[in-house]
N, C-alpha and C. Protein backbone atom coordinates (compact mmCIF):
# COMPACT_ATOMS: atom_id res chain seq x y z
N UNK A 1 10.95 50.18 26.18
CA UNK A 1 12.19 50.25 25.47
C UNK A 1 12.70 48.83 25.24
N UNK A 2 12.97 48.48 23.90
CA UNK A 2 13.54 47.30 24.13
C UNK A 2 15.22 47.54 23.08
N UNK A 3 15.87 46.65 23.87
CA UNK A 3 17.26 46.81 23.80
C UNK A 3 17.62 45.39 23.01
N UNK A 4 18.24 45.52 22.02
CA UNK A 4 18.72 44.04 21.50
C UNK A 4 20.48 44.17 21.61
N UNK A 5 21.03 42.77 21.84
CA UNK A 5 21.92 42.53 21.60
C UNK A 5 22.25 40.74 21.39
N UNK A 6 23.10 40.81 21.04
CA UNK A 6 23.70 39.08 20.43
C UNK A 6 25.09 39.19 21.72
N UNK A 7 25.26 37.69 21.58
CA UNK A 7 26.08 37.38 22.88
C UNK A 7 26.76 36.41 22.10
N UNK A 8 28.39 36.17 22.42
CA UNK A 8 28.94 35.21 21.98
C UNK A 8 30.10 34.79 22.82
N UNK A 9 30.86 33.50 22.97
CA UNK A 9 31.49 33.43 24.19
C UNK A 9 32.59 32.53 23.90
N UNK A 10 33.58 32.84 23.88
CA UNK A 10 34.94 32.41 23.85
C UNK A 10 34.83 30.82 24.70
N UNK A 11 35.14 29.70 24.30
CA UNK A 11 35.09 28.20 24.57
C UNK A 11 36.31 27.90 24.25
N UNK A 12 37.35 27.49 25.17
CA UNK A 12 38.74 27.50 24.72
C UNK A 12 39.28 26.26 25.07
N UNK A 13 39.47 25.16 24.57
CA UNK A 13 40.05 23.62 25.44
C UNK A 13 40.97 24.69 25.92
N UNK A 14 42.06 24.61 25.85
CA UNK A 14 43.43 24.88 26.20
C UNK A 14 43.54 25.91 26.83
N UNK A 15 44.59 26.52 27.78
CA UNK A 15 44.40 27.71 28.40
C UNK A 15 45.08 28.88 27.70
N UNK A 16 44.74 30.01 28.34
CA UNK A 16 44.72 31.15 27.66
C UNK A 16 46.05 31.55 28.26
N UNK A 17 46.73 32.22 27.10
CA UNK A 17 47.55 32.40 27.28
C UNK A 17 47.57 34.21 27.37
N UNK A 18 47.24 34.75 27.11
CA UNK A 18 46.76 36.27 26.50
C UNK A 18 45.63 36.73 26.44
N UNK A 19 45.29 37.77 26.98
CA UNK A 19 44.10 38.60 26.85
C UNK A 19 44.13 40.19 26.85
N UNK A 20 43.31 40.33 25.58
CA UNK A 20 43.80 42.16 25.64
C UNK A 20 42.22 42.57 25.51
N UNK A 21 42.29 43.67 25.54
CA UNK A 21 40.70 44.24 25.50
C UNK A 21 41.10 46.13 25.06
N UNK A 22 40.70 46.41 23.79
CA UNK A 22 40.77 47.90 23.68
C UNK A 22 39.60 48.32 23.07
N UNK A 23 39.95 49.58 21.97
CA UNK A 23 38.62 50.12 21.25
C UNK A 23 39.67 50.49 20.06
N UNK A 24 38.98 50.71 18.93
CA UNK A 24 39.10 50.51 17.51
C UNK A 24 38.05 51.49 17.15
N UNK A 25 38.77 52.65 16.48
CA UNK A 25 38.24 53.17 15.09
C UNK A 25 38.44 53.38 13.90
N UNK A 26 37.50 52.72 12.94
CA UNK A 26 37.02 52.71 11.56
C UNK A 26 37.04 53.97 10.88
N UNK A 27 37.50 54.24 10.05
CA UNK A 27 37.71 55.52 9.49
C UNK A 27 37.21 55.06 7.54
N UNK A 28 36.14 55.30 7.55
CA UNK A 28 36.13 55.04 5.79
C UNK A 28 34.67 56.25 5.29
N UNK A 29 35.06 56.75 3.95
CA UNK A 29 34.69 57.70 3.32
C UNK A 29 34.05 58.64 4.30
N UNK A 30 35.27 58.97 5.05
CA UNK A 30 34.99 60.13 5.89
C UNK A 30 34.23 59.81 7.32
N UNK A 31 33.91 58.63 6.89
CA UNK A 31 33.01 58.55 8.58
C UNK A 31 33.39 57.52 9.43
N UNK A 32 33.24 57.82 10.94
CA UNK A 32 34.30 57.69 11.87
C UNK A 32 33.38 56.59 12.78
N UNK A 33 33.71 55.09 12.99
CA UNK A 33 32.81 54.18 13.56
C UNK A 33 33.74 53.90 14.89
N UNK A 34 32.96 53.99 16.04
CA UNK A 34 33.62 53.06 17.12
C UNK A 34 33.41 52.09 17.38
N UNK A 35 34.44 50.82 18.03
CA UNK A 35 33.88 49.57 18.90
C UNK A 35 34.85 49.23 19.42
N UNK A 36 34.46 48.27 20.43
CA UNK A 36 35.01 47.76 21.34
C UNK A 36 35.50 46.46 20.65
N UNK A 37 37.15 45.44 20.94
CA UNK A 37 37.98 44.89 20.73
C UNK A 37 38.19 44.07 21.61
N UNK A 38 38.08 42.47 21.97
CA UNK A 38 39.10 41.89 22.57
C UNK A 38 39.43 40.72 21.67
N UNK A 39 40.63 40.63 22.11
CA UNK A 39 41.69 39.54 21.85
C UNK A 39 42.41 38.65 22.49
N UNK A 40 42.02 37.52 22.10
CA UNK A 40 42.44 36.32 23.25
C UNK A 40 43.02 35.73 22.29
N UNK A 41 44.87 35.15 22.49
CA UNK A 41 45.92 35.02 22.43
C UNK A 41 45.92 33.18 23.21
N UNK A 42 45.44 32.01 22.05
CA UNK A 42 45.96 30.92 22.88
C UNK A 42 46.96 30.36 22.19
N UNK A 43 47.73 29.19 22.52
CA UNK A 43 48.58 28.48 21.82
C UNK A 43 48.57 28.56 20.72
N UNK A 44 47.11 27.97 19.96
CA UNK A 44 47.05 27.38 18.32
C UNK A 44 46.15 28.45 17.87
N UNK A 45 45.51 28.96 18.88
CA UNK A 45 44.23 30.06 17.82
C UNK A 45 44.43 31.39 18.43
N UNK A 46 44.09 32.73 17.82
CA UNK A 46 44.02 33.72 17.84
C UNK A 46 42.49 33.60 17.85
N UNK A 47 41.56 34.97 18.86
CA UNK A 47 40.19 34.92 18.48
C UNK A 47 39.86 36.51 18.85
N UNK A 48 39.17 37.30 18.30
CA UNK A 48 39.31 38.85 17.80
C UNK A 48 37.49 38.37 17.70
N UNK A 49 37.36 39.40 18.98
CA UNK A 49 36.05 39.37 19.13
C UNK A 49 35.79 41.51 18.93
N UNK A 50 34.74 41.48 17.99
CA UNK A 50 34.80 42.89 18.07
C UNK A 50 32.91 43.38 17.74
N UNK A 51 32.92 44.40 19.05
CA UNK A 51 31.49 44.71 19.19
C UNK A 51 31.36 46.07 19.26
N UNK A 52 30.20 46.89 19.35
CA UNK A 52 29.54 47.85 19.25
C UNK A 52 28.94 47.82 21.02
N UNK A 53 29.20 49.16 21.54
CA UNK A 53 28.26 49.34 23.00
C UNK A 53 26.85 49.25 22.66
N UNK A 54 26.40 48.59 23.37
CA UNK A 54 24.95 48.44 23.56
C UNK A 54 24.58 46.87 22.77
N UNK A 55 24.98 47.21 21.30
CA UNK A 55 24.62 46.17 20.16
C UNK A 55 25.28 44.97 20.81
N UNK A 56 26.27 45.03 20.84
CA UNK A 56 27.06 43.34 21.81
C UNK A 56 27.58 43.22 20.68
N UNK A 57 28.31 41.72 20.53
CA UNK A 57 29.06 41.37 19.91
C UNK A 57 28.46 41.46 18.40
N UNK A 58 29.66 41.86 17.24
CA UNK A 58 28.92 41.89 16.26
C UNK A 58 29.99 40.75 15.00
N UNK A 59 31.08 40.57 15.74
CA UNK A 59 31.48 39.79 14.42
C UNK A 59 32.80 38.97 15.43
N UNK A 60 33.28 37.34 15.21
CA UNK A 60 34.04 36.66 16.40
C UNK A 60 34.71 36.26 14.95
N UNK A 61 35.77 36.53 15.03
CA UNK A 61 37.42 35.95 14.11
C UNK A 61 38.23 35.35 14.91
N UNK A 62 38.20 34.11 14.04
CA UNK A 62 39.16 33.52 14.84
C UNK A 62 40.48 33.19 13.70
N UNK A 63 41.42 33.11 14.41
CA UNK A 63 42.80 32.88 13.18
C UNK A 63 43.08 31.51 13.79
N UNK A 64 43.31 30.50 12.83
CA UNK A 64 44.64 28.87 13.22
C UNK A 64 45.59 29.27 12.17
N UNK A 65 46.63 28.68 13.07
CA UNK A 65 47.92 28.67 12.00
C UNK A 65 47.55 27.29 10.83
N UNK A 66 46.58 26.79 11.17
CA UNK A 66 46.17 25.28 10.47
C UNK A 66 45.60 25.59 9.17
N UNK A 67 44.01 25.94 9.73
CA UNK A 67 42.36 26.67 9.21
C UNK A 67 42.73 28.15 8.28
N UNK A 68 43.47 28.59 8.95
CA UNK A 68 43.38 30.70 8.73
C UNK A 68 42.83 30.99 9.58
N UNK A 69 41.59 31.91 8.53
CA UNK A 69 40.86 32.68 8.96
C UNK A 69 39.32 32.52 8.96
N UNK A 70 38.14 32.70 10.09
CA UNK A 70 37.77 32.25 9.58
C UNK A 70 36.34 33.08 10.58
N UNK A 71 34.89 33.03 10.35
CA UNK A 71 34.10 33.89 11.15
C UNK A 71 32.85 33.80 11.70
N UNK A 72 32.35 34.14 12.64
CA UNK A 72 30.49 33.49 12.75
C UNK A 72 29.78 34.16 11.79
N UNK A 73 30.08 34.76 11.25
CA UNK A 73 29.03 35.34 9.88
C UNK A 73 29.52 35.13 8.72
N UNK A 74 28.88 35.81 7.82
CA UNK A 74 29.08 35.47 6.49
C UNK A 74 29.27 36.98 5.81
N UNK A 75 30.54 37.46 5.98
CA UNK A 75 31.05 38.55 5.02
C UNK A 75 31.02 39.08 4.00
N UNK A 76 30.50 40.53 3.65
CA UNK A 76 30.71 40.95 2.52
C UNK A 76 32.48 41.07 1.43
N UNK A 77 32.42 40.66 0.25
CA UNK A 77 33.05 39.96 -0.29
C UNK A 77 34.27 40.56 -0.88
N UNK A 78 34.36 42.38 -0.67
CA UNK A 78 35.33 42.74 -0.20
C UNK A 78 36.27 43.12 0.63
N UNK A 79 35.50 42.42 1.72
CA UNK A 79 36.22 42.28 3.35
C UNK A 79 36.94 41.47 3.39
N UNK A 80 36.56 40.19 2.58
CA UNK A 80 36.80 38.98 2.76
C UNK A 80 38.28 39.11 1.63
N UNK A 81 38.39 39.54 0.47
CA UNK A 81 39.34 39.98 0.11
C UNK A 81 40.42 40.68 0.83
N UNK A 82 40.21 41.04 1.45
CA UNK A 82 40.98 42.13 2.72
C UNK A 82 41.57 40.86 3.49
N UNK A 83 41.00 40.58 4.23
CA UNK A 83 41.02 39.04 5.05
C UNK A 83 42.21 38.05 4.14
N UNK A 84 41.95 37.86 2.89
CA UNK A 84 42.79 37.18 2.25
C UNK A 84 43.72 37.39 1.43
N UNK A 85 44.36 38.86 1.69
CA UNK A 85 45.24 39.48 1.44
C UNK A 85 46.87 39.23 2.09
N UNK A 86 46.86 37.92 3.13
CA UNK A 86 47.88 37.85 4.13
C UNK A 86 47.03 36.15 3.52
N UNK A 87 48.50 35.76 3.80
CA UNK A 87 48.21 34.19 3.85
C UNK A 87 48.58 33.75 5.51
N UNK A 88 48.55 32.17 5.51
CA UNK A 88 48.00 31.61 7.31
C UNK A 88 49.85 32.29 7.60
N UNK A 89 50.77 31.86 7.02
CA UNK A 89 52.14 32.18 7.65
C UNK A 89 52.19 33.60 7.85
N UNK A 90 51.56 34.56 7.10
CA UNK A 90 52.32 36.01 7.61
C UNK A 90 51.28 36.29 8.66
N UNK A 91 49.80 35.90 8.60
CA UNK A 91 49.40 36.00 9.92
C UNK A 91 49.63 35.61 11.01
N UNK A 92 50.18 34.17 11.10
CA UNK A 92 51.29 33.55 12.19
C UNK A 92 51.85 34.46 12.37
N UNK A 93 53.06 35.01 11.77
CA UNK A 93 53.93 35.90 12.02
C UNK A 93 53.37 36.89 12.47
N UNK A 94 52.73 37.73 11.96
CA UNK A 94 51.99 38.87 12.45
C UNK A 94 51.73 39.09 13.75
N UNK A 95 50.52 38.05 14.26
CA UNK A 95 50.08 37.76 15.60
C UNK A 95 51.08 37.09 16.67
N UNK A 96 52.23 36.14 16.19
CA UNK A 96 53.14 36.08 17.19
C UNK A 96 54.22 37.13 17.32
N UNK A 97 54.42 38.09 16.77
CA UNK A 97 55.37 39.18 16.87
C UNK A 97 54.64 40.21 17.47
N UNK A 98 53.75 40.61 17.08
CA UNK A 98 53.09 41.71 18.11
C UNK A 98 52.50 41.11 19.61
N UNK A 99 51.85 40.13 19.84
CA UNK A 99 51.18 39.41 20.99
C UNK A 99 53.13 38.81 22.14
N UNK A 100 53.94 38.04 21.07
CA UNK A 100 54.90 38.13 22.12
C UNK A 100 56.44 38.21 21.99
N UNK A 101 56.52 39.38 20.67
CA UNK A 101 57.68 39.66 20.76
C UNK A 101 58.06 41.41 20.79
N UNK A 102 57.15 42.03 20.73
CA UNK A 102 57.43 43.32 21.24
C UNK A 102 57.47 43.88 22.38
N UNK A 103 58.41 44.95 22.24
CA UNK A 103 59.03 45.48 23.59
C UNK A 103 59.67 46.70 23.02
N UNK A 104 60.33 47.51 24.12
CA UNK A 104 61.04 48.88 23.92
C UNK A 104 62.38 48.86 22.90
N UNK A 105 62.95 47.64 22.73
CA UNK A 105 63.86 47.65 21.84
C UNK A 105 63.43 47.02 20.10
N UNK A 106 62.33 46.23 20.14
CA UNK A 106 61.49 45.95 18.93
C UNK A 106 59.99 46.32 19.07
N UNK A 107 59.82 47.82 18.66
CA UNK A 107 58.77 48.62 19.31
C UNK A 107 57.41 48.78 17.87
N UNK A 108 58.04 48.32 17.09
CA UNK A 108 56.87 48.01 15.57
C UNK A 108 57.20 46.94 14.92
N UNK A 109 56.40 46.46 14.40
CA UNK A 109 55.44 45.51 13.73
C UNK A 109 55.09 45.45 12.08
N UNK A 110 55.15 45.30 11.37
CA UNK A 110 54.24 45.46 10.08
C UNK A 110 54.56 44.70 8.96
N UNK A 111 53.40 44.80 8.17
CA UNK A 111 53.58 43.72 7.02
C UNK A 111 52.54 44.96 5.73
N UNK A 112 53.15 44.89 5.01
CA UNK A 112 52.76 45.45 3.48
C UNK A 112 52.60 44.76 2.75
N UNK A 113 51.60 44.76 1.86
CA UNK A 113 51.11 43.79 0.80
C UNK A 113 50.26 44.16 0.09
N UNK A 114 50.34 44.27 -1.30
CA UNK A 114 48.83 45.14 -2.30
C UNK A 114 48.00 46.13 -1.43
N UNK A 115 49.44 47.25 -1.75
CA UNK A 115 48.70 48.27 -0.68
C UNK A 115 48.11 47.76 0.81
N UNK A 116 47.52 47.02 1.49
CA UNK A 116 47.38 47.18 2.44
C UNK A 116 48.47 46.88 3.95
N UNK A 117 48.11 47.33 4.31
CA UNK A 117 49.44 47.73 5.92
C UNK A 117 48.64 47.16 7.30
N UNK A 118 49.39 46.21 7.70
CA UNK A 118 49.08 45.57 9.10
C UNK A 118 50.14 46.14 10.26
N UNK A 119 49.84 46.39 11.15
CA UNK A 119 50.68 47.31 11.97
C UNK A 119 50.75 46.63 13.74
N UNK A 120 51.15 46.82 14.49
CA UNK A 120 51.07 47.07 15.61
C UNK A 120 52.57 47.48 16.37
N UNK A 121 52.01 48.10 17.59
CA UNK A 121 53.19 48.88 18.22
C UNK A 121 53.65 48.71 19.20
N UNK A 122 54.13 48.75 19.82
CA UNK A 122 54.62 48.74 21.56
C UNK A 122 54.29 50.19 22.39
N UNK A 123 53.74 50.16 23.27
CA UNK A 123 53.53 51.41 23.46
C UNK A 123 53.42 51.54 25.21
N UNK A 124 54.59 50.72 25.64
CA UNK A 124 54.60 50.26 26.65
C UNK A 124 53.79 48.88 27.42
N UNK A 125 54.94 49.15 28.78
CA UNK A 125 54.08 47.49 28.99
C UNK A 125 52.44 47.38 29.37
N UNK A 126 52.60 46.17 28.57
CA UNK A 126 50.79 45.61 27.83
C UNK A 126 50.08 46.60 27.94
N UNK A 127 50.68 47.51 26.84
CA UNK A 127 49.90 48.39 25.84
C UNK A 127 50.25 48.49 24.43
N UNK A 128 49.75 47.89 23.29
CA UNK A 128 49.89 48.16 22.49
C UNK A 128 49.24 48.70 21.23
N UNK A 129 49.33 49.61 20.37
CA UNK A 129 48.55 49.90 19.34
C UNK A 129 48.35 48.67 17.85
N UNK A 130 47.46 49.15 17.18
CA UNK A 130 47.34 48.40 16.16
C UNK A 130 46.47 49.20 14.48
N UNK A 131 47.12 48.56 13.56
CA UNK A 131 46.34 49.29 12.36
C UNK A 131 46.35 48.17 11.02
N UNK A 132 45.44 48.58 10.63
CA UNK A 132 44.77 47.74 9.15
C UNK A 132 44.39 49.44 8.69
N UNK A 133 45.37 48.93 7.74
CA UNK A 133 45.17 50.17 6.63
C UNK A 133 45.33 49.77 5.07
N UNK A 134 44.15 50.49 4.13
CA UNK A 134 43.90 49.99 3.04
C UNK A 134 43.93 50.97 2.00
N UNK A 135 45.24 51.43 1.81
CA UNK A 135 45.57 52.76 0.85
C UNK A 135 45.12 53.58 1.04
N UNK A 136 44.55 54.44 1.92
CA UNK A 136 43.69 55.38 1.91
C UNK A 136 41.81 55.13 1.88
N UNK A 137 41.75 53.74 1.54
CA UNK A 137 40.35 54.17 1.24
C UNK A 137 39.57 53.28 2.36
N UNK A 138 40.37 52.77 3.53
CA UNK A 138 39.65 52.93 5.28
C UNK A 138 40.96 52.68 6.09
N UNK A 139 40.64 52.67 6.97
CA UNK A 139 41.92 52.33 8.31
C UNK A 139 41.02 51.80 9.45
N UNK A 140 41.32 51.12 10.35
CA UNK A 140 41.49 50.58 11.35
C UNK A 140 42.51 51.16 12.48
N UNK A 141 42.32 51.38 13.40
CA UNK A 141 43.11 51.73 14.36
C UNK A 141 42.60 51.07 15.74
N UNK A 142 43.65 51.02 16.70
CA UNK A 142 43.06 50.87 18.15
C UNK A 142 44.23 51.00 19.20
N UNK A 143 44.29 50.82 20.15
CA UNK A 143 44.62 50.81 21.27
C UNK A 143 44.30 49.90 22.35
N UNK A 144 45.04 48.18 22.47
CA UNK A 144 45.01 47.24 23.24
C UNK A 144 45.53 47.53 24.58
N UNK A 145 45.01 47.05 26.17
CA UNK A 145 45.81 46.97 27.13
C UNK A 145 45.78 45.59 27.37
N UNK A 146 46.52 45.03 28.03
CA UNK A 146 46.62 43.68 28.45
C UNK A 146 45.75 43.51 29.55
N UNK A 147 45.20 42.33 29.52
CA UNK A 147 44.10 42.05 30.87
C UNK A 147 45.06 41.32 31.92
């Protein structure tokens, strides 16, 4: 039996400020994908590592409020549209309002833009939900806990 997987590994000068780890499902033309999610929360970068069990890591995003967005692979080119549907400030915003300003009294999150919907929730302490939704035609969902 041979088993493949790819490995990739978070290298951070600066210390970490945040770490979440959940699972995420993909929902597009009807069919339902799982994977595994973490998210490490430093000063200047956001980094959204997201894999498949068994397969290992399959795709490492990292966000700067500087750079954007940006990835170890090379994306198909309406993802990447998706991706550049939010400019570097509302993703700033985005990622510093859900990572450290929600709580029971500011309990959602979101940003709308050409149809698509960025979301996250409070769903108690360091637990929060999250969604990328694209009119109907996929969604993103998950469920973060804090490490």
């Amino acid at each position: 039996m041979v088993i493949l997987s790819a490995c990739s590994s978070i290298s951070q000068s600066t210390n970490l400020e945040k770490s979440y780890i959940g699972k995420l499902n993909l929902s597009q033309n009807n069919l339902v994908s799982k994977f595994i999610i973490r998210i490490n929360v430093f000063s200047e970068d956001t980094i959204i590592q997201v894999s498949k069990p068994i397969l290992g890591n399959l795709i490492k995003i990292k966000f700067n409020q500087n750079d954007g967005i940006t990835t170890n692979q090379e994306l198909d080119s309406s993802i990447l549209t998706l991706f550049n549907n939010f400019n570097k400030q509302e993703y700033t915003y985005f990622f510093n309002s859900c990572f450290n300003n929600l709580n029971t009294d500011k309990n959602v999150f979101k940003i709308i833009k050409n149809n698509i919907e960025l979301k996250c929730e409070y769903k108690g302490l360091d637990t929060l939900s999250i969604f990328f939704v694209n009119d109907d035609i996929f969604s993103i969902n998950g469920i973060l806990k804090r490490e």
